[in-house]
Protein backbone atom coordinates (compact mmCIF):
# COMPACT_ATOMS: atom_id res chain seq x y z
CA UNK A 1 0.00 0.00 0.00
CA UNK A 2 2.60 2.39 1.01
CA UNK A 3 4.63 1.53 -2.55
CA UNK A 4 1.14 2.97 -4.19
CA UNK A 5 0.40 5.80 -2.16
CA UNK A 6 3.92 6.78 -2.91
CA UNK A 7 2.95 6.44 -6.58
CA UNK A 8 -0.29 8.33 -6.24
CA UNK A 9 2.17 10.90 -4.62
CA UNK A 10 4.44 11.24 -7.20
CA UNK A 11 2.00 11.33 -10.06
CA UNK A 12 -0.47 13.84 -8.58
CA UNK A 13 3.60 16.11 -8.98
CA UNK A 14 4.11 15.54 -12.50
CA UNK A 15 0.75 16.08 -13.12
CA UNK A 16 0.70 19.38 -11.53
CA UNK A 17 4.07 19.96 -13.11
CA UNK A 18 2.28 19.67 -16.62
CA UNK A 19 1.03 23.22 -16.25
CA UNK A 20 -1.85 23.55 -18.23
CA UNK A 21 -0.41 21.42 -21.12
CA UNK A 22 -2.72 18.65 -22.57
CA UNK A 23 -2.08 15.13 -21.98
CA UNK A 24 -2.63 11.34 -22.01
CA UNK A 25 -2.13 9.25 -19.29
CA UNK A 26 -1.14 5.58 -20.26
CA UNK A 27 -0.64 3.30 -17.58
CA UNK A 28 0.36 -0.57 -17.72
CA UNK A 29 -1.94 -2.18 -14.69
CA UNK A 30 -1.39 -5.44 -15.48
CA UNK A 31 -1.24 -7.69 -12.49
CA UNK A 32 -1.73 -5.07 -10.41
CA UNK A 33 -3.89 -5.40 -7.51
CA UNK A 34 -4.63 -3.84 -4.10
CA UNK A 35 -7.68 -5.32 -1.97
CA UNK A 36 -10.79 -3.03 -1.80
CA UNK A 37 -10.96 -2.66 1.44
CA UNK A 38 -7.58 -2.29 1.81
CA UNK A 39 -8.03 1.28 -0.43
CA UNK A 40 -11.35 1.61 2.49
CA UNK A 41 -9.67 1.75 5.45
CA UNK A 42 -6.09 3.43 4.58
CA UNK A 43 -6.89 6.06 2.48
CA UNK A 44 -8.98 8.81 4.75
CA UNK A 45 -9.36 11.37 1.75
CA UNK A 46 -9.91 10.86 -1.98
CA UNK A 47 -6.96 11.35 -3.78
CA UNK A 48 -7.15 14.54 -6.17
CA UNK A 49 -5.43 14.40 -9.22
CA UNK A 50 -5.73 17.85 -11.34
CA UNK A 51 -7.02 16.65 -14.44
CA UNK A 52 -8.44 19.36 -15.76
CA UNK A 53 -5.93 19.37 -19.30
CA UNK A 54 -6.19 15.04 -19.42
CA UNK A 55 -7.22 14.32 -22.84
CA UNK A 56 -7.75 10.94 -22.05
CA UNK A 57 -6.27 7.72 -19.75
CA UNK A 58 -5.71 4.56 -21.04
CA UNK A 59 -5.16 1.23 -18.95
CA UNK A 60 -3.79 -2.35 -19.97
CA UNK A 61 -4.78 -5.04 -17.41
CA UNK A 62 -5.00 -8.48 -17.37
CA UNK A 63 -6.59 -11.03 -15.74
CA UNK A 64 -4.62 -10.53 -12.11
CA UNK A 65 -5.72 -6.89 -12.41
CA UNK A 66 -8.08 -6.09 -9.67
CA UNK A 67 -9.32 -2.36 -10.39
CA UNK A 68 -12.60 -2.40 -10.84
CA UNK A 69 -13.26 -0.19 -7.27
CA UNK A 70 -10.24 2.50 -8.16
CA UNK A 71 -12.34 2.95 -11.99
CA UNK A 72 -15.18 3.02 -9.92
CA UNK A 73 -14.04 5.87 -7.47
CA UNK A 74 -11.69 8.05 -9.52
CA UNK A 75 -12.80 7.84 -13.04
CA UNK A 76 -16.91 9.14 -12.52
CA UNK A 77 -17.86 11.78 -14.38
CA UNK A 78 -14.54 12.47 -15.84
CA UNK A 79 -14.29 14.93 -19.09
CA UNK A 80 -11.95 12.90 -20.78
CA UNK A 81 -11.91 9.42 -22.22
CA UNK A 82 -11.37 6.46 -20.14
CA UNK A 83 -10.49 2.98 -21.84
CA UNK A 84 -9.21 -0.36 -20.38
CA UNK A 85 -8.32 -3.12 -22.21
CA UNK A 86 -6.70 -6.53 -22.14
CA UNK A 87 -5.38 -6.93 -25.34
CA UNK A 88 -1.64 -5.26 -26.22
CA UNK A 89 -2.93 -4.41 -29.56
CA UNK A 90 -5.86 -2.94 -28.91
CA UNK A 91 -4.05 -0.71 -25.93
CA UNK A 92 -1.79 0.34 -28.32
CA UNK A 93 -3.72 0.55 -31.62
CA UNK A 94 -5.90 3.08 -29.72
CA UNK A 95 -2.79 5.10 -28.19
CA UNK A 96 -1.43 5.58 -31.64
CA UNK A 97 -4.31 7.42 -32.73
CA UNK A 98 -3.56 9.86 -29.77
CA UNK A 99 0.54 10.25 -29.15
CA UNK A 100 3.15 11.56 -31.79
CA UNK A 101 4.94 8.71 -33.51
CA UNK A 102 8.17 8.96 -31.10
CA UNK A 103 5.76 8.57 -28.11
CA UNK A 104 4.83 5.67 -29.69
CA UNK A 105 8.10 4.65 -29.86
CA UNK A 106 8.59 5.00 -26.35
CA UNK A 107 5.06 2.96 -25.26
CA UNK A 108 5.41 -0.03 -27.45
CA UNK A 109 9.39 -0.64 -26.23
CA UNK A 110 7.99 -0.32 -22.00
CA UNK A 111 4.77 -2.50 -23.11
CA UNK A 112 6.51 -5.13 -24.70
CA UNK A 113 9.51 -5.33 -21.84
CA UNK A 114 7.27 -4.96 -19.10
CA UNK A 115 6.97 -8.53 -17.44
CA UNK A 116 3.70 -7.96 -15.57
């Protein structure tokens, strides 16, 4: 828990650090996993996230990912686009149409040396 609220931590920064520039948040889930009511009883506040210039968030799981209750929570009425998906290709068939070729670049090498 600690290892994600550390995460949480460091994202809400470089979000903040974006500075009114759009973005797209792409974010490899797979096998990740933290117990509902684990998320219940720890974390006292919602997490804010200033997502105000998010064009849209993409998330690759797999079948170990246990998420449904953070998509749930975070992700209602969002103004952006919100997709999850299993499957490689789709995750990165629909990035493509978003990032600039050398992002692309960039997401299919981490993707495909990842070992969930």
């Amino acid at each position: 828990m600690v290892t994600n609220v550390n995460y949480l931590g460091e994202l809400a920064d470089v979000l903040q650090d974006r500075r009114g520039k759009p973005f797209h948040l792409l974010v490899d889930m797979r096998s990740w996993s933290i117990p509902n009511t684990d998320i219940s009883r720890r974390i006292k506040e919602p997490v804010q996230l200033d997502r105000r210039n998010q064009l849209s968030e993409f998330w690759l799981e797999d079948d170990k990912t246990d998420a449904n209750h953070i998509a749930e929570k975070f992700f209602e009425n969002q103004p952006f686009i919100f997709n999850r998906t299993n499957d490689v290709t789709t995750f990165l068939s629909d990035v493509t149409k978003r990032v600039e070729p050398s992002v692309m670049d960039y997401v299919t090498s981490w993707i495909h040396t990842a070992t969930p």
